[in-house]
N, C-alpha and C. Protein backbone atom coordinates (compact mmCIF):
# COMPACT_ATOMS: atom_id res chain seq x y z
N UNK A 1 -84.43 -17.15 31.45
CA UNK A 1 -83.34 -17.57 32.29
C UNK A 1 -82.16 -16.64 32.05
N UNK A 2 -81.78 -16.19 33.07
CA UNK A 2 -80.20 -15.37 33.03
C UNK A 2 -79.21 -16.11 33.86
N UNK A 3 -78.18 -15.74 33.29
CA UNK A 3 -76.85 -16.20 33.66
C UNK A 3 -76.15 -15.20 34.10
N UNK A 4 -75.36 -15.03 35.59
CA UNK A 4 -74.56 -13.95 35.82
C UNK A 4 -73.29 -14.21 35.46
N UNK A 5 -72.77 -13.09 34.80
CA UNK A 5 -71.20 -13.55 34.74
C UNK A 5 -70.73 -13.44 35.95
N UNK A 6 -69.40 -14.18 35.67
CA UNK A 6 -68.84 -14.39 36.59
C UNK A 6 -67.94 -13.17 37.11
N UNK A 7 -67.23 -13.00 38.04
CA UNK A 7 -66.80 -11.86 38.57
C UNK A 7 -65.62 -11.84 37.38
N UNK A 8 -64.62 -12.20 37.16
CA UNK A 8 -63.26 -11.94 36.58
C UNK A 8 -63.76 -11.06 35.13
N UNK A 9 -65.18 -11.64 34.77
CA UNK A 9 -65.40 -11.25 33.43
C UNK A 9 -65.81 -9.59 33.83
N UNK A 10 -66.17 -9.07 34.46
CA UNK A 10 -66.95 -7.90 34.77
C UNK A 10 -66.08 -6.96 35.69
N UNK A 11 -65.97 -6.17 35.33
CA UNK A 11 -65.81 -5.01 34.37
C UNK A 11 -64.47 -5.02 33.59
N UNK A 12 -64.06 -5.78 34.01
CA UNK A 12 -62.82 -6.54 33.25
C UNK A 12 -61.46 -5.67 33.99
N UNK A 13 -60.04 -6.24 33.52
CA UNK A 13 -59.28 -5.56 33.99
C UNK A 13 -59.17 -3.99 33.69
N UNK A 14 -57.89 -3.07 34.39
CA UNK A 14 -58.02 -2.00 34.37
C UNK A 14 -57.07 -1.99 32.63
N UNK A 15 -57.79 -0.79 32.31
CA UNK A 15 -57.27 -0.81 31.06
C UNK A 15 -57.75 -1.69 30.05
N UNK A 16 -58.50 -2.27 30.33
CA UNK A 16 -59.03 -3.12 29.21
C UNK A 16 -58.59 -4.77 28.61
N UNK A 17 -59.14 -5.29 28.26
CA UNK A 17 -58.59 -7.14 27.70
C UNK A 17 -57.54 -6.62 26.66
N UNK A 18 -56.36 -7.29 26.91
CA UNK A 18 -55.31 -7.59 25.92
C UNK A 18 -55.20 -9.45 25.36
N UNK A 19 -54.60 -8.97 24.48
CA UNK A 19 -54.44 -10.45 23.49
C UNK A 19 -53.75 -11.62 24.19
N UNK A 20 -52.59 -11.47 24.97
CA UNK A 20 -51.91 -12.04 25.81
C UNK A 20 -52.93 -12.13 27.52
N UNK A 21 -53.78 -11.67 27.57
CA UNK A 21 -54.57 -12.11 28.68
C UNK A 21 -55.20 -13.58 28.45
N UNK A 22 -55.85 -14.01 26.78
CA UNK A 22 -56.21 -14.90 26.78
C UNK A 22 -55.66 -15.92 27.27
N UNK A 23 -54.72 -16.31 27.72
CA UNK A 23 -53.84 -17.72 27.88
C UNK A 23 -53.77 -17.79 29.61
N UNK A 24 -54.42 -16.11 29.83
CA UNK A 24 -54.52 -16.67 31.51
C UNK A 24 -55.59 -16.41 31.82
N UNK A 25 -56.61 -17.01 31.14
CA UNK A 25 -58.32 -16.72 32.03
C UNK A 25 -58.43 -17.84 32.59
N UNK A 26 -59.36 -17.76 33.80
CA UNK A 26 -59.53 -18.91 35.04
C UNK A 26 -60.08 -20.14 34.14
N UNK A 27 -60.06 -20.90 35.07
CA UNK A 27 -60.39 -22.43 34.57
C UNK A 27 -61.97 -22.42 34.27
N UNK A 28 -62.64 -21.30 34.84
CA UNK A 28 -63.67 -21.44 34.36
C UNK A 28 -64.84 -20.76 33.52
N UNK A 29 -63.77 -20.09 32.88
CA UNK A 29 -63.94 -19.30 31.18
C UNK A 29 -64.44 -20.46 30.00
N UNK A 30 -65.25 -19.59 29.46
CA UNK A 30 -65.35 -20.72 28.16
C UNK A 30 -64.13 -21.38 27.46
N UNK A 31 -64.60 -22.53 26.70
CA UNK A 31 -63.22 -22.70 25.93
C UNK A 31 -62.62 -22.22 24.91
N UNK A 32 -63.86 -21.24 24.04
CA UNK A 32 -63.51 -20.18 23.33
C UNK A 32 -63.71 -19.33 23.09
N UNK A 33 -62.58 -18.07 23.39
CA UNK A 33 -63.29 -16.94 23.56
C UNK A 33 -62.01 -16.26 22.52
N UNK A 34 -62.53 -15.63 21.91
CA UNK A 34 -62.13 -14.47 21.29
C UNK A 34 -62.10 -13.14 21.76
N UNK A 35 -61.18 -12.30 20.82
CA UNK A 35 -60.63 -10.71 21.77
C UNK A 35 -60.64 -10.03 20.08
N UNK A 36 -62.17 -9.73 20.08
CA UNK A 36 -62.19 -8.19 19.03
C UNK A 36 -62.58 -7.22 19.60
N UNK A 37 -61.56 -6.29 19.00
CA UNK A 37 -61.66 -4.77 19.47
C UNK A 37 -61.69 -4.62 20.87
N UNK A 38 -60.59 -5.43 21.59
CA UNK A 38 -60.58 -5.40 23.13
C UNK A 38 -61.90 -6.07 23.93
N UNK A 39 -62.82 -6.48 22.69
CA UNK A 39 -63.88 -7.06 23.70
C UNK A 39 -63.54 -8.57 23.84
N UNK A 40 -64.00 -9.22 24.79
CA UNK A 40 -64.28 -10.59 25.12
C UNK A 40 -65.47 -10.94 24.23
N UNK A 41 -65.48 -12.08 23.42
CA UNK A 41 -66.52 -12.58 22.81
C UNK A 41 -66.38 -14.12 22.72
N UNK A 42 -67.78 -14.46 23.48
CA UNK A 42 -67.97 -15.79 23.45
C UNK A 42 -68.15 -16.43 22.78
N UNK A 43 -67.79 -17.68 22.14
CA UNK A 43 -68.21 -18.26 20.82
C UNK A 43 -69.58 -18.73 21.59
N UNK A 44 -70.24 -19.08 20.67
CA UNK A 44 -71.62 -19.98 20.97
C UNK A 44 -71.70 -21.38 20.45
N UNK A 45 -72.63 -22.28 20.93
CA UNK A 45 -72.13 -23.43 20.68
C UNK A 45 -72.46 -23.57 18.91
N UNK A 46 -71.83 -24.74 18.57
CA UNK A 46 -72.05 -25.27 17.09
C UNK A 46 -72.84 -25.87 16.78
N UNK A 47 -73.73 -25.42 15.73
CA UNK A 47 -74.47 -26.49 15.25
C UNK A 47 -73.68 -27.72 14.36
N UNK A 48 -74.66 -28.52 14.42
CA UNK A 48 -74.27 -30.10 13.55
C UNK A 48 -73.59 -29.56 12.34
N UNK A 49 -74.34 -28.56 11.44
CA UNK A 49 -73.49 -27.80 10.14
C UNK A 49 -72.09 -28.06 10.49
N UNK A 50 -72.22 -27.02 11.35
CA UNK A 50 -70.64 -26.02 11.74
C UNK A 50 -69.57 -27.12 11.74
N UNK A 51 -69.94 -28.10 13.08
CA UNK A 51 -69.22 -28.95 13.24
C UNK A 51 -69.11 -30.09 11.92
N UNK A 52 -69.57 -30.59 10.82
CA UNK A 52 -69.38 -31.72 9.59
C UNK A 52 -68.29 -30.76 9.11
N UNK A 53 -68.68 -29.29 8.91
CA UNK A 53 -67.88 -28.47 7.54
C UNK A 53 -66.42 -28.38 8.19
N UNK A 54 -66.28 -27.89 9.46
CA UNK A 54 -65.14 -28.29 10.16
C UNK A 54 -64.20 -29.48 9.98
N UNK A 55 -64.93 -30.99 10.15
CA UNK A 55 -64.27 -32.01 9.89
C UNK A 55 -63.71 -32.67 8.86
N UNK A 56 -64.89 -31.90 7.66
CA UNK A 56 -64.77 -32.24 6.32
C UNK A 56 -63.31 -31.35 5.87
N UNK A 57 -63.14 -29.84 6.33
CA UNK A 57 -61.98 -29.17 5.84
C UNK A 57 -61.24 -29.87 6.22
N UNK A 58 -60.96 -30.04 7.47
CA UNK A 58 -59.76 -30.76 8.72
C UNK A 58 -59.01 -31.70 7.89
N UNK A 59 -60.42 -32.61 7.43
CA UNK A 59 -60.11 -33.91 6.80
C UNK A 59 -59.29 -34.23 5.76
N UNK A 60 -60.11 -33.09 4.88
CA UNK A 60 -60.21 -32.92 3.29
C UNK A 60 -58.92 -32.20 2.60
N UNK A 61 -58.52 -31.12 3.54
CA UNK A 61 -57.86 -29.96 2.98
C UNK A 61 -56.28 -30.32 2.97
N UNK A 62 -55.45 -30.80 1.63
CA UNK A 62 -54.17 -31.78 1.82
C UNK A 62 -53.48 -30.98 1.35
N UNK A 63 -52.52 -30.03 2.81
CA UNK A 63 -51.66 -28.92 2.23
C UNK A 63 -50.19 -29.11 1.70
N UNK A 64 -49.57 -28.47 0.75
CA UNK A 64 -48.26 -28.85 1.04
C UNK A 64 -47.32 -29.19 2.32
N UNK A 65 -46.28 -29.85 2.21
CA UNK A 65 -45.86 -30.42 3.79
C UNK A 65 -45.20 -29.29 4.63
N UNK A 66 -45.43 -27.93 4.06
CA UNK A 66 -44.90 -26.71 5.08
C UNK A 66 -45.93 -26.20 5.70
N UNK A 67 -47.44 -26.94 5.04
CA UNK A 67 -48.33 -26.39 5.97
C UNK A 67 -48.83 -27.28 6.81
N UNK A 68 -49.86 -26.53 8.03
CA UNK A 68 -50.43 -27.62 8.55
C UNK A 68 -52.21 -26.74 8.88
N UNK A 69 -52.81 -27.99 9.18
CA UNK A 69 -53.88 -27.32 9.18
C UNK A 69 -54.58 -27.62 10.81
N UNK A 70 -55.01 -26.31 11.26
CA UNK A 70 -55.08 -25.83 12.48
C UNK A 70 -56.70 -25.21 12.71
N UNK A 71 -57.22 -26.29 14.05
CA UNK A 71 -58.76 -25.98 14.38
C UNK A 71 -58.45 -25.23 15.32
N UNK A 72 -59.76 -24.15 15.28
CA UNK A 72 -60.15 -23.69 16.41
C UNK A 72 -58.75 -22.48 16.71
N UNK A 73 -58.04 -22.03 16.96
CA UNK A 73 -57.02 -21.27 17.39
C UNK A 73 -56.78 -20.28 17.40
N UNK A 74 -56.33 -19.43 17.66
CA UNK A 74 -56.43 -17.79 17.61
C UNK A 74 -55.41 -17.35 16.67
N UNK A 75 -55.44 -15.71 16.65
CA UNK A 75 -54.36 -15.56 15.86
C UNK A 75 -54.30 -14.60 16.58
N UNK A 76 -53.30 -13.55 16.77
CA UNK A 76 -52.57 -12.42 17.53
C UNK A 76 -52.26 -11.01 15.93
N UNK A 77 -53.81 -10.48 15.96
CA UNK A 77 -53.45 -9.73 15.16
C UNK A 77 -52.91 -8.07 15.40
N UNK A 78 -52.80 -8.43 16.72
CA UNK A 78 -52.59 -6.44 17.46
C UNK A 78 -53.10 -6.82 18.87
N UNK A 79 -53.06 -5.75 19.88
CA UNK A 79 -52.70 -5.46 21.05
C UNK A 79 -54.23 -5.97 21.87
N UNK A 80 -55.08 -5.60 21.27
CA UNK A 80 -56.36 -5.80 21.24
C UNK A 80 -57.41 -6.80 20.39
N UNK A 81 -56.22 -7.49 19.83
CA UNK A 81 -57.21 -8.17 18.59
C UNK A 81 -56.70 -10.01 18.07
N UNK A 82 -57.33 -10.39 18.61
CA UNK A 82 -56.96 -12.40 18.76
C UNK A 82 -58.28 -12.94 18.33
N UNK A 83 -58.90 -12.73 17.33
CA UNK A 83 -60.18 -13.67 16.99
C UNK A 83 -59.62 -15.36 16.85
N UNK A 84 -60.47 -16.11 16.46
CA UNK A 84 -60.75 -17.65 16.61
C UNK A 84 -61.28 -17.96 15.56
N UNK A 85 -60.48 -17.95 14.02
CA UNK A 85 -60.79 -18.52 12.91
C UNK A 85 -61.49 -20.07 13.26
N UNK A 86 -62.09 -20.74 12.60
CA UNK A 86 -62.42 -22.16 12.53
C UNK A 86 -61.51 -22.87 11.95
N UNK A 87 -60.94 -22.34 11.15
CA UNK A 87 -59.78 -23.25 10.05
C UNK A 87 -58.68 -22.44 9.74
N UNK A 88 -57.14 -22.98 9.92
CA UNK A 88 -56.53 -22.15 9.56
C UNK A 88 -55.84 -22.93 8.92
N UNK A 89 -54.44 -22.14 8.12
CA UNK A 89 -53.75 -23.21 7.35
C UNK A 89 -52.61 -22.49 7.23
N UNK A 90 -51.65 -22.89 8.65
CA UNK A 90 -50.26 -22.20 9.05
C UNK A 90 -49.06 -22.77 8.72
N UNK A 91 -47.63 -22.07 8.64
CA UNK A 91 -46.71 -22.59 8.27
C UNK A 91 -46.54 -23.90 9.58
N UNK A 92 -46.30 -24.63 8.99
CA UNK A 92 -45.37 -25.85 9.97
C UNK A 92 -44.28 -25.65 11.20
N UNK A 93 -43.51 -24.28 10.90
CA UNK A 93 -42.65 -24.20 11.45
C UNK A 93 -43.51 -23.16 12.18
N UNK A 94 -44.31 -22.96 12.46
CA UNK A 94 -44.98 -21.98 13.50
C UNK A 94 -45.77 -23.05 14.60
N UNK A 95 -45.99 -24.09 14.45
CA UNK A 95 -47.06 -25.38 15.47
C UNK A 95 -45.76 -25.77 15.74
N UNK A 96 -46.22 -25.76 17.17
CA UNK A 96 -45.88 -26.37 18.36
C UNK A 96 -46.85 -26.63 19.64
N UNK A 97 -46.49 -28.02 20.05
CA UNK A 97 -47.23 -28.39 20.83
C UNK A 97 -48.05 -27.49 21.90
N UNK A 98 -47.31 -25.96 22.27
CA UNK A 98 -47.22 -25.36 23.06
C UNK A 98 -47.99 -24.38 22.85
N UNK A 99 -47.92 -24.10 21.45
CA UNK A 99 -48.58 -22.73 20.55
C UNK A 99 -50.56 -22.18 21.18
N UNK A 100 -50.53 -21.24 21.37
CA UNK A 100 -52.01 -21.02 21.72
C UNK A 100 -52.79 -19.81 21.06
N UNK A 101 -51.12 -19.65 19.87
CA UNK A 101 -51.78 -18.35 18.89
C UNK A 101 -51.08 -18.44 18.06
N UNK A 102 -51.59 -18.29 16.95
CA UNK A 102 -50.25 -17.33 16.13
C UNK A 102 -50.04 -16.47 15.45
N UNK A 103 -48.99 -15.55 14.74
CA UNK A 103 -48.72 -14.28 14.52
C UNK A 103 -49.61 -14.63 12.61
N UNK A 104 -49.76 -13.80 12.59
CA UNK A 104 -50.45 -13.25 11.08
C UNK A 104 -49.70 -14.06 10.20
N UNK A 105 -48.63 -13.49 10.05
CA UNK A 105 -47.50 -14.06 8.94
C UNK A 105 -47.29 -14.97 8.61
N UNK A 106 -47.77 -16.04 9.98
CA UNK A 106 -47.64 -17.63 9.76
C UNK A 106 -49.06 -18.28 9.24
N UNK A 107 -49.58 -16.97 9.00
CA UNK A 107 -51.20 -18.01 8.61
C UNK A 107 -51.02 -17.65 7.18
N UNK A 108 -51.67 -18.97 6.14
CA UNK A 108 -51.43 -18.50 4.94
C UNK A 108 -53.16 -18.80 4.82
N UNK A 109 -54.26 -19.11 5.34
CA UNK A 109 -55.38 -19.26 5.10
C UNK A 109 -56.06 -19.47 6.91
N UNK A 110 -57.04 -17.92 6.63
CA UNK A 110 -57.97 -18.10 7.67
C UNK A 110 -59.39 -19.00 7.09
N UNK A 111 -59.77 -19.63 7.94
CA UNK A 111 -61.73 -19.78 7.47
C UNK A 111 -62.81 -19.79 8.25
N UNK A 112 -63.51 -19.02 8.44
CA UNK A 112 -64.84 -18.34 8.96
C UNK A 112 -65.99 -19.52 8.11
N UNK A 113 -66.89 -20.61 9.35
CA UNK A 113 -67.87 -21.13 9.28
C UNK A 113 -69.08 -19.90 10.14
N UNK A 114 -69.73 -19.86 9.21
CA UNK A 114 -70.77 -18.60 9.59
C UNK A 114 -71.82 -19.24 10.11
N UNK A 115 -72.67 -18.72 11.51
CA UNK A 115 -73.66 -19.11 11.89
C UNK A 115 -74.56 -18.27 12.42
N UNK A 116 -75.52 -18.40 12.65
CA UNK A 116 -76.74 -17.06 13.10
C UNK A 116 -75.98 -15.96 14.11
N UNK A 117 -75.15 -16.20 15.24
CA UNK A 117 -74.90 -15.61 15.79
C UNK A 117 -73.33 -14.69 15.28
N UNK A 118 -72.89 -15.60 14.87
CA UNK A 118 -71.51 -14.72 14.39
C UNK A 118 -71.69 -13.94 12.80
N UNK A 119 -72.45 -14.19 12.34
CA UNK A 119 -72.60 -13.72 10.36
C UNK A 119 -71.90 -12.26 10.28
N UNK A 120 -72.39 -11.20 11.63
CA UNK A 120 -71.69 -9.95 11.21
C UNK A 120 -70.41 -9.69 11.32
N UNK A 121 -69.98 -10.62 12.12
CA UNK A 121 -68.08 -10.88 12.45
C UNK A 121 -67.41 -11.70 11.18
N UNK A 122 -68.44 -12.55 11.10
CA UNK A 122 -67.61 -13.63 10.16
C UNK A 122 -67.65 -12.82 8.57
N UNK A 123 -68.90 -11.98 8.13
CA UNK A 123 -68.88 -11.44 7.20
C UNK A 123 -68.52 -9.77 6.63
N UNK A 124 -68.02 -9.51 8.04
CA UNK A 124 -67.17 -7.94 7.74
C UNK A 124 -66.28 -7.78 8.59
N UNK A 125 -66.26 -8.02 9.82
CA UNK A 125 -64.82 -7.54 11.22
C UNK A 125 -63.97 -8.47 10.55
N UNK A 126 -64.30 -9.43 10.85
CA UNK A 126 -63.05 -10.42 10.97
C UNK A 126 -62.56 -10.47 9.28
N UNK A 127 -63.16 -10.33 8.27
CA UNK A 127 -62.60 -10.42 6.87
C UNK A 127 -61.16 -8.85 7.14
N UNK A 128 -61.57 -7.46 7.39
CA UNK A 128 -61.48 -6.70 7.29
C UNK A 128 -60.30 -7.13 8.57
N UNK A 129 -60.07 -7.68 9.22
CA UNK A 129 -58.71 -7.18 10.52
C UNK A 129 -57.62 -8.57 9.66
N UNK A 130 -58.25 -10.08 9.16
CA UNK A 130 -57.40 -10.49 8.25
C UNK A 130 -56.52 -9.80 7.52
N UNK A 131 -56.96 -9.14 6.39
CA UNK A 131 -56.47 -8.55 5.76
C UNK A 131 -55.70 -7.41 6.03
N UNK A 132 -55.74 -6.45 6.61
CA UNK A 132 -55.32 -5.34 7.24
C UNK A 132 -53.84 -5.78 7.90
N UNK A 133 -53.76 -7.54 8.63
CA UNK A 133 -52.88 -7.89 9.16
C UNK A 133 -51.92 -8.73 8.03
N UNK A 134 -52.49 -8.59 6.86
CA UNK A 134 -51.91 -9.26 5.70
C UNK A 134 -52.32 -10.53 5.59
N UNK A 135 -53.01 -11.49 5.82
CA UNK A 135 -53.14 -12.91 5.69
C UNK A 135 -53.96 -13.57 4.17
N UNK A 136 -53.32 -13.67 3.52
CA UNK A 136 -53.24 -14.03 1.88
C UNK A 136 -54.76 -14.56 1.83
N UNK A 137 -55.03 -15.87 2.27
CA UNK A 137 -56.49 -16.04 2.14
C UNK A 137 -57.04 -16.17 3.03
N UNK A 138 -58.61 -15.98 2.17
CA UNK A 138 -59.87 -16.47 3.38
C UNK A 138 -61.07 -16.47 2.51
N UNK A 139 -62.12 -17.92 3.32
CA UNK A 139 -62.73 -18.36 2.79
C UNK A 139 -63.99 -18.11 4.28
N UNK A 140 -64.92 -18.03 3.85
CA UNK A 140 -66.50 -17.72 4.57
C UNK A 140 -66.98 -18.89 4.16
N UNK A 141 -67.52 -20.23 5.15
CA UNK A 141 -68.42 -21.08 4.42
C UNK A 141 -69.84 -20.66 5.28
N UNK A 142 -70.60 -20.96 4.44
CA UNK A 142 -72.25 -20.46 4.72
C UNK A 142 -73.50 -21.68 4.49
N UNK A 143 -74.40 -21.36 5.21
CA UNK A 143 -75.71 -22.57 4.62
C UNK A 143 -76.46 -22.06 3.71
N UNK A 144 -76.56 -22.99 2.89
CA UNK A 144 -77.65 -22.07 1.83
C UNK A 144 -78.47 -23.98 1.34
N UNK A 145 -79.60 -23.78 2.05
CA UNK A 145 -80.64 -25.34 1.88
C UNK A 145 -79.97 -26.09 2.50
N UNK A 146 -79.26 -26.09 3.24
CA UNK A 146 -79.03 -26.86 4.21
C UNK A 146 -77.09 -27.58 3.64
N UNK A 147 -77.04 -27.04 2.86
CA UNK A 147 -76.10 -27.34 2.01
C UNK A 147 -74.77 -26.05 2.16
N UNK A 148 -73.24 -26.32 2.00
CA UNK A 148 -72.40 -25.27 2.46
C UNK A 148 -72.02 -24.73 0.80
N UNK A 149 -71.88 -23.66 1.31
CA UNK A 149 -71.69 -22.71 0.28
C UNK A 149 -70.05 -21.89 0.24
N UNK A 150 -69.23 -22.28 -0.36
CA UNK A 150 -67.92 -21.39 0.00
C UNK A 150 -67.22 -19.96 -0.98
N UNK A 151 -67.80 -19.17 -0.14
CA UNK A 151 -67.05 -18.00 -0.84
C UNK A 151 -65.16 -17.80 -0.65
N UNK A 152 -64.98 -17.73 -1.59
CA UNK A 152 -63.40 -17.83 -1.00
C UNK A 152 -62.82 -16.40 -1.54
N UNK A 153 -61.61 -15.97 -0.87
CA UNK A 153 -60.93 -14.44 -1.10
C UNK A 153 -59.54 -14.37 -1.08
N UNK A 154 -59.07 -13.52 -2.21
CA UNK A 154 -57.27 -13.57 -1.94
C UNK A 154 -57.27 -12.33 -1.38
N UNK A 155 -56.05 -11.81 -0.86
CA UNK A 155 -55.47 -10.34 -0.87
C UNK A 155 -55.11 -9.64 -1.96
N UNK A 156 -55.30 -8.79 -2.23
CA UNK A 156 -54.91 -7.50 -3.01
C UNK A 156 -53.79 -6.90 -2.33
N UNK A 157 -52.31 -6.98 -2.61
CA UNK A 157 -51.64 -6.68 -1.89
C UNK A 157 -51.70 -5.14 -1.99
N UNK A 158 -52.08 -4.10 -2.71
CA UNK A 158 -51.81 -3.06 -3.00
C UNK A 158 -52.52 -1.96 -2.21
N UNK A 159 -53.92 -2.50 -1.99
CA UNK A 159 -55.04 -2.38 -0.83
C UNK A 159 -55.01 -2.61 -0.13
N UNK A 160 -54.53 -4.37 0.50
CA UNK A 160 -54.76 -4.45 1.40
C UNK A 160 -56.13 -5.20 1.97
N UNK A 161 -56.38 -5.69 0.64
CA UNK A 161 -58.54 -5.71 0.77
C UNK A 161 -58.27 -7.26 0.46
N UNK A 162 -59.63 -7.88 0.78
CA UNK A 162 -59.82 -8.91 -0.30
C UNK A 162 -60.66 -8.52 -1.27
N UNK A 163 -59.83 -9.49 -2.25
CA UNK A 163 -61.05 -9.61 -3.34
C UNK A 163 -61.67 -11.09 -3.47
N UNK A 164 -62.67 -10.93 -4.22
CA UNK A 164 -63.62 -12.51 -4.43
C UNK A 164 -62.81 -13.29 -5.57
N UNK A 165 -62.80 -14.50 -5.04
CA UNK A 165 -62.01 -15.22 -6.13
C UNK A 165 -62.77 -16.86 -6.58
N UNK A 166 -64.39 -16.75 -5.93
CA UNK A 166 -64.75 -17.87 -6.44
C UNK A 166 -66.09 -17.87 -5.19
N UNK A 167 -67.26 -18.33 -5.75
CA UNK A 167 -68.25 -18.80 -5.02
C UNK A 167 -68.51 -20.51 -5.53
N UNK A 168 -68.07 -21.36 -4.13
CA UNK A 168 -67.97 -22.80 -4.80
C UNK A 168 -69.40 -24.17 -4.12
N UNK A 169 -70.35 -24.38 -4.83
CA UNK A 169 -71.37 -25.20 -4.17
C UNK A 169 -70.84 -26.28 -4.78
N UNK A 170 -71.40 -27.84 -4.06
CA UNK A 170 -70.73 -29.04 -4.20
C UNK A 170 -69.18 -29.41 -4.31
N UNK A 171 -68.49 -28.27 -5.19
CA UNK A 171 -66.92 -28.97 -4.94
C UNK A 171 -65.84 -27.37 -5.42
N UNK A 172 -65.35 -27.58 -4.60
CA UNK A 172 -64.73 -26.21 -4.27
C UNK A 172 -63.15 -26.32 -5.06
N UNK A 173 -62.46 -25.67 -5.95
CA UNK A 173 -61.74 -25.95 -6.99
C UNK A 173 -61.01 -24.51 -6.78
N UNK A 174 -60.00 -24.26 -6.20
CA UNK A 174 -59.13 -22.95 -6.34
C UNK A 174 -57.92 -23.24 -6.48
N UNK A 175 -56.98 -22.13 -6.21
CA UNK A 175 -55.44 -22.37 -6.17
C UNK A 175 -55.03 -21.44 -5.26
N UNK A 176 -54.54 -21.63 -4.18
CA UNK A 176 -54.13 -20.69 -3.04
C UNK A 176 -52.42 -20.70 -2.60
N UNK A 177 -51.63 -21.17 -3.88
CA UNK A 177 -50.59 -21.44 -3.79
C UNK A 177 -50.34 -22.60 -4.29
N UNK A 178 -51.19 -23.67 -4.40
CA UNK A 178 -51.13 -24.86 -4.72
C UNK A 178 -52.32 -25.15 -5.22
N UNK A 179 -53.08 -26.05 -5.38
CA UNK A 179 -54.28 -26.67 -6.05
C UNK A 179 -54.90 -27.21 -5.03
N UNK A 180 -56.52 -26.68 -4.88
CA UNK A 180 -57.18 -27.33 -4.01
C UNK A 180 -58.60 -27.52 -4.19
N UNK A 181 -59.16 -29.13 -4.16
CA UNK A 181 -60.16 -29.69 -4.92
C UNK A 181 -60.80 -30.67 -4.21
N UNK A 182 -62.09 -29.73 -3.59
CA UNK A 182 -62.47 -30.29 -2.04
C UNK A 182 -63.90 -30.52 -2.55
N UNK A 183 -64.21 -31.82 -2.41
CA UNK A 183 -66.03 -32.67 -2.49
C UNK A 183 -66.43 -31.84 -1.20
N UNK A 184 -67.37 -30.89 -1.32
CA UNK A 184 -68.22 -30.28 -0.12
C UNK A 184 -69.19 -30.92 0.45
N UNK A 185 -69.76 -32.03 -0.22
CA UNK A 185 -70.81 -33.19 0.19
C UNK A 185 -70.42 -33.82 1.64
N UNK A 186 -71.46 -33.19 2.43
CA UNK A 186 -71.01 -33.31 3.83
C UNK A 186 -71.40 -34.93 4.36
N UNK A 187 -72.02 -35.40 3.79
CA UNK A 187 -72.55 -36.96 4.27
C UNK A 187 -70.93 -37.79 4.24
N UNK A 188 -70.10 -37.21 3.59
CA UNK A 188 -68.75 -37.79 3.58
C UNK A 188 -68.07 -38.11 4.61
N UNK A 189 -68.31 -36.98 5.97
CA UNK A 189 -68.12 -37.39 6.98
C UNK A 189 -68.81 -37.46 8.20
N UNK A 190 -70.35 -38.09 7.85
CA UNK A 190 -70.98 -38.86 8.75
C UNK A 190 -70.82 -40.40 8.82
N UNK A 191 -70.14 -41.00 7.87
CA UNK A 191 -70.04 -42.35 7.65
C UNK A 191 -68.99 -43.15 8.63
């Protein structure tokens, strides 16, 4: 079975997709699409995983009261470049009802839920344009037996890179500015 795209998507505008185009694609664009390296990229749907580890962070993750924690949303890292972290964890004073991105500076934690189709974005582009744009952390969660696995990463301010700062199964225990001590046991929020 094939699917034609639709006309707006093909060959795209002149000059190429910009970051600020996202907020005006037709009504009948996916609901999430991401802009790496000027390309359009479709998310694909979620598995059951994707979606618990999602709810469980959402749920779970109790930031200080300057942060807030933000599904699904883009970030505006350059002219060409708005990916769609799964989890973010932005200053307060950057959300607003209105908001449909936000700038680097206001994110103090991206997080990449990895799935068959995204693993090479979630595990090298998108770590690598984080950082580059400065955003302090980021965490990759992964399946490993059916069970999530969280690699988590600070910045190296000097580089510019991340480095590894913890691989966490069952309960995830870091400090990203504050203290954070998350039960990964996903049956927590099927109940």
């Amino acid at each position: 079975m094939s699917t034609a795209l639709p006309e707006w998507f093909h060959p795209g505008p002149p000059g190429g997709w910009t970051a600020d185009m996202l907020d005006h694609l037709p009504p009948d664009a996916p609901r999430h699409v991401e802009l790496i390296d000027g390309s359009l990229v479709m998310i694909s749907p979620q598995t059951g995983f994707h979606m618990l580890m999602l709810r469980l962070l959402e749920q779970s993750l109790r930031p200080p009261a300057e942060f807030i924690v933000a599904r699904e949303m883009t970030v505006t890292l350059g002219l060409r470049q708005r990916p769609e972290p799964d989890i973010l964890l932005v200053k307060r004073s950057a959300f607003t009802a209105k908001v449909t991105s936000f700038k680097p500076e206001d994110v103090h934690l991206a997080v990449e839920v990895v799935s068959d189709e995204s693993r090479e974005r979630d595990r090298t582009t998108k770590p690598i344009k984080y950082s580059d744009a400065g955003i302090k952390h980021f965490w990759r969660v992964e399946q490993e037996d059916g069970l999530p696995v969280v690699y988590t990463f600070e910045l190296e301010p000097a580089v510019r890179a991340y480095v590894p700062t913890g691989i966490h199964r069952k309960r995830l225990r870091t400090n990203i500015g504050f203290d954070v001590d998350l039960d990964l046991d996903l049956d927590q929020v099927t109940r």
